[in-house]
C-alpha atoms as a PDB file:
ATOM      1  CA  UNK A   1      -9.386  -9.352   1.673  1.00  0.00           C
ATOM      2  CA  UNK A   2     -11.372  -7.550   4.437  1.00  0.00           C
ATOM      3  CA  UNK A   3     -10.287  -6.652   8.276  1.00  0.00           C
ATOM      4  CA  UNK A   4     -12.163  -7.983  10.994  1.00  0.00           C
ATOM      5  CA  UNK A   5     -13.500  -5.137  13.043  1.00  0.00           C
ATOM      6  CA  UNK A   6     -16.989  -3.543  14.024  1.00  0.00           C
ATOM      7  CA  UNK A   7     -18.071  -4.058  10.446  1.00  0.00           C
ATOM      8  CA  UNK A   8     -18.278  -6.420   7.813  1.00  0.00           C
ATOM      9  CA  UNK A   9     -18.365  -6.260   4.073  1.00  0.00           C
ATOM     10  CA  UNK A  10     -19.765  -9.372   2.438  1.00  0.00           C
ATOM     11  CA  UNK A  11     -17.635  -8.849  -0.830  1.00  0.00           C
ATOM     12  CA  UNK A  12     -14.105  -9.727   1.134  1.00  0.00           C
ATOM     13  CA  UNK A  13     -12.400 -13.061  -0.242  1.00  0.00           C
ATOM     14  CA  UNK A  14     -10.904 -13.291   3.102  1.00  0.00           C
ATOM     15  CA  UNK A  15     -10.629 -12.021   6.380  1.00  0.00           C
ATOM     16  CA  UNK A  16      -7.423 -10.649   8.870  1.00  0.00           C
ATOM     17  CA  UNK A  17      -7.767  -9.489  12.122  1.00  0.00           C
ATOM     18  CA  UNK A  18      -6.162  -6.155  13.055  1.00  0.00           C
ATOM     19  CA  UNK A  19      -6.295  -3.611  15.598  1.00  0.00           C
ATOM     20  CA  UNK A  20      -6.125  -0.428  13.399  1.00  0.00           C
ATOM     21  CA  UNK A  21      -9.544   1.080  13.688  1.00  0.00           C
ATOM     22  CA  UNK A  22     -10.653   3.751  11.096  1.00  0.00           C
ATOM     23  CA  UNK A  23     -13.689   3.979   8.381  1.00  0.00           C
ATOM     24  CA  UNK A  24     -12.279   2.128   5.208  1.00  0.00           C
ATOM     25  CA  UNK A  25      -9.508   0.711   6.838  1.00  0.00           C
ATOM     26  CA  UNK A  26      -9.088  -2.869   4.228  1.00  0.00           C
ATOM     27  CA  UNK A  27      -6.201  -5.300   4.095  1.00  0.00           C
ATOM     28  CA  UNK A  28      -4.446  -6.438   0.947  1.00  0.00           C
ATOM     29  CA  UNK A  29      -2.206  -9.385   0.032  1.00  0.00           C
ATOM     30  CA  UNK A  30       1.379  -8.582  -1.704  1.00  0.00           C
ATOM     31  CA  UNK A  31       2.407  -9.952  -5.158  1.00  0.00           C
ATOM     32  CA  UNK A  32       5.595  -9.369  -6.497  1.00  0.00           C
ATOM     33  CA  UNK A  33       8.484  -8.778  -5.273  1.00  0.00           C
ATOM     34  CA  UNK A  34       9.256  -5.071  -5.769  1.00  0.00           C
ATOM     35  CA  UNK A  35       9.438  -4.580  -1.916  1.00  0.00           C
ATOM     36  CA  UNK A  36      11.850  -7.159  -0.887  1.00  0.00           C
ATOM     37  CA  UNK A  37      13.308  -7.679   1.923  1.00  0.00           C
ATOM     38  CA  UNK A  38      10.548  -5.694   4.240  1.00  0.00           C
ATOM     39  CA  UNK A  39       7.558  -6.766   2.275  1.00  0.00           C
ATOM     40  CA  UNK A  40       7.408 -10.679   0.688  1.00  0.00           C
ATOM     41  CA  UNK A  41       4.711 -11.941  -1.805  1.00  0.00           C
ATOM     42  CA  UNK A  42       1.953 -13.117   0.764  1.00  0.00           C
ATOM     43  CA  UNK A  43       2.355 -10.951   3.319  1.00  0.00           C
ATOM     44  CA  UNK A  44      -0.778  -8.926   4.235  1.00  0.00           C
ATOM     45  CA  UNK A  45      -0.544  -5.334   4.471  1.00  0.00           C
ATOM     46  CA  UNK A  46      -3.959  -3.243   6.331  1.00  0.00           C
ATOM     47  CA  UNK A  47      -4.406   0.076   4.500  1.00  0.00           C
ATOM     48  CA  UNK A  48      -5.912   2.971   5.922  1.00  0.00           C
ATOM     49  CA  UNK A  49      -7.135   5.376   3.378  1.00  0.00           C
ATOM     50  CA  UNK A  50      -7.210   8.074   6.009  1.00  0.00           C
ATOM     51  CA  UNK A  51      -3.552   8.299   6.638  1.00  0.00           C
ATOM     52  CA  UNK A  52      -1.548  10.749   4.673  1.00  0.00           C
ATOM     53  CA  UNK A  53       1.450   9.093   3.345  1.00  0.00           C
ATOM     54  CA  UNK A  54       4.496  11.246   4.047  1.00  0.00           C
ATOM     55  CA  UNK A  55       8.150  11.153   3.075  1.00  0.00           C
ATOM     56  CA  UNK A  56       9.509   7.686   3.694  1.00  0.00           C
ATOM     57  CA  UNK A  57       6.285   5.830   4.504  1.00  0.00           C
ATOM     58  CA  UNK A  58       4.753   3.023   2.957  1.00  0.00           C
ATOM     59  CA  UNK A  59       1.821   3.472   0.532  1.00  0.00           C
ATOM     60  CA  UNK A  60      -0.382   1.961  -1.890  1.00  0.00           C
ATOM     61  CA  UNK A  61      -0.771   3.892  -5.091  1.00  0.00           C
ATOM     62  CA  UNK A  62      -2.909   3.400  -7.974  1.00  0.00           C
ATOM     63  CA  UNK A  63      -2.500   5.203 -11.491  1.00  0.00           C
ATOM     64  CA  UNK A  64      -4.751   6.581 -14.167  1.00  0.00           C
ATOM     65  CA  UNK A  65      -4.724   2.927 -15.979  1.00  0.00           C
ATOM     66  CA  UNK A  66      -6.106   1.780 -12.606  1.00  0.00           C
ATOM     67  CA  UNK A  67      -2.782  -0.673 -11.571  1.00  0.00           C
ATOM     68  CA  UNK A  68      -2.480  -0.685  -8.118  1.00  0.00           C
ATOM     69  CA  UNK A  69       1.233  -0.862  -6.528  1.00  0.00           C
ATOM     70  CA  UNK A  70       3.107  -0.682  -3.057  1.00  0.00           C
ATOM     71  CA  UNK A  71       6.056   0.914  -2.752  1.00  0.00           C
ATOM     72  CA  UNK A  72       7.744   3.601  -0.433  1.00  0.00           C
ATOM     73  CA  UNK A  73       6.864   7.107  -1.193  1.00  0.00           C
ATOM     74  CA  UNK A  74       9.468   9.682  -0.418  1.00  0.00           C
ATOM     75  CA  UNK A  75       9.767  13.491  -1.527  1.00  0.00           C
ATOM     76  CA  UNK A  76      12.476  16.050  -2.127  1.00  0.00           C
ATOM     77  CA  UNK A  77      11.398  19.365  -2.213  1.00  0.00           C
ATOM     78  CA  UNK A  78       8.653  19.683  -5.001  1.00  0.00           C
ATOM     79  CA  UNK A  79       9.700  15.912  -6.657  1.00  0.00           C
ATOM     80  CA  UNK A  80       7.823  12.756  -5.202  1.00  0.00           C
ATOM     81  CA  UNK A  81       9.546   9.657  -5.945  1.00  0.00           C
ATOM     82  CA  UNK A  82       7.531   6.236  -5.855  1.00  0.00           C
ATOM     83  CA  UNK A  83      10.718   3.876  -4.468  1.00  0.00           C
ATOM     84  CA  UNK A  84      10.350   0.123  -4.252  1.00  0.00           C
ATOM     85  CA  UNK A  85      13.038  -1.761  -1.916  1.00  0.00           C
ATOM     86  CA  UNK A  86      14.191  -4.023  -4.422  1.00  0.00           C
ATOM     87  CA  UNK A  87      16.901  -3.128  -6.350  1.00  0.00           C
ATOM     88  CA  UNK A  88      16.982  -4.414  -9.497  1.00  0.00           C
ATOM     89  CA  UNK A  89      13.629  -2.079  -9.912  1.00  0.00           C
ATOM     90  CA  UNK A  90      13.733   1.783 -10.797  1.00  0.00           C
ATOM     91  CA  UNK A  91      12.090   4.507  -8.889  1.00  0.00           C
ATOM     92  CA  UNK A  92       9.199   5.976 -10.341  1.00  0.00           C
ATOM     93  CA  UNK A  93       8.968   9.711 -10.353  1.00  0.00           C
ATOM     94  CA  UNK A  94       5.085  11.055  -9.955  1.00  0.00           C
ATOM     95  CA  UNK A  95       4.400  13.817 -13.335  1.00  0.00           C
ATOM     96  CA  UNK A  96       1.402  15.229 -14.608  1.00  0.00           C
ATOM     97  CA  UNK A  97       1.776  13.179 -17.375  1.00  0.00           C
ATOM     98  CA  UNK A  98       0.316  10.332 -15.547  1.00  0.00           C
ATOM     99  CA  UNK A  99      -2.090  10.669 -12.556  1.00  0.00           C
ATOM    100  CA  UNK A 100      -1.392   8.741  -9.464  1.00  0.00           C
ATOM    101  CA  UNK A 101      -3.267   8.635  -6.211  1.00  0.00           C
ATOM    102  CA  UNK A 102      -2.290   7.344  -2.876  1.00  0.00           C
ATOM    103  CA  UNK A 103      -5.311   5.292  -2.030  1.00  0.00           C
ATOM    104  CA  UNK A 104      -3.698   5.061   1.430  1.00  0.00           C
ATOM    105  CA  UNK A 105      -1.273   4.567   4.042  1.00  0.00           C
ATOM    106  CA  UNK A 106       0.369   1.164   5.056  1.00  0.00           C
ATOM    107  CA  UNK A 107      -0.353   0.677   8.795  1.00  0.00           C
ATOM    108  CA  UNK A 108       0.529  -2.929   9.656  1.00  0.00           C
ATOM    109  CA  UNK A 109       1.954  -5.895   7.892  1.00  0.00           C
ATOM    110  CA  UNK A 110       1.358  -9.722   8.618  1.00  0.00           C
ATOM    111  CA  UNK A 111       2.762 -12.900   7.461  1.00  0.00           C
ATOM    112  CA  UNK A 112       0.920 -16.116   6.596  1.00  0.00           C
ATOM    113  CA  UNK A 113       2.603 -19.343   6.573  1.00  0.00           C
END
């Protein structure tokens, strides 16, 4: 999915329209439902790998095995904590034991019907 602005990638399956500006800025569709109630499968979510994530916002993350994941990322003191919405699933606690990086920031979400 690409995002509709000054430039255009030819590699998009589809397009969105938003008004975050930025270099990079891309838009990806949610599967799963690890982030229910604020995030449903289908809704579209416009990343901008420019923002720093801090405590408490929403982020896309992507591990050494290259999986790719949205949850809420939230820190106390030196421990960062990956934390989906949903209950019935676990936090995830970042370790040097596996790499993680926050690819980027979640700046807007749409629905589709």
């Amino acid at each position: 999915m690409g995002i509709c602005n000054e430039k255009v990638l030819d590699h998009a399956d589809e397009w969105t329209e938003s008004d975050v500006k930025g270099p990079h800025v891309f838009a990806l569709r949610v599967k799963g439902d690890s982030m229910v109630p604020e995030f449903n499968e289908g809704d579209i979510v416009v990343v901008s790998p420019h923002s720093r994530a801090a405590s408490g916002d929403y982020a896309v993350v992507k591990n050494d095995e290259e999986e790719v994941t949205l949850k809420q990322f939230k820190k106390y003191g030196t421990k960062r904590i990956l934390h989906p919405l949903n209950p019935k699933y676990q936090d995830i606690e970042l370790s040097d034991k596996k790499q993680y990086r926050i690819v980027g920031r979640i700046m807007e979400k749409t629905k589709r019907y």
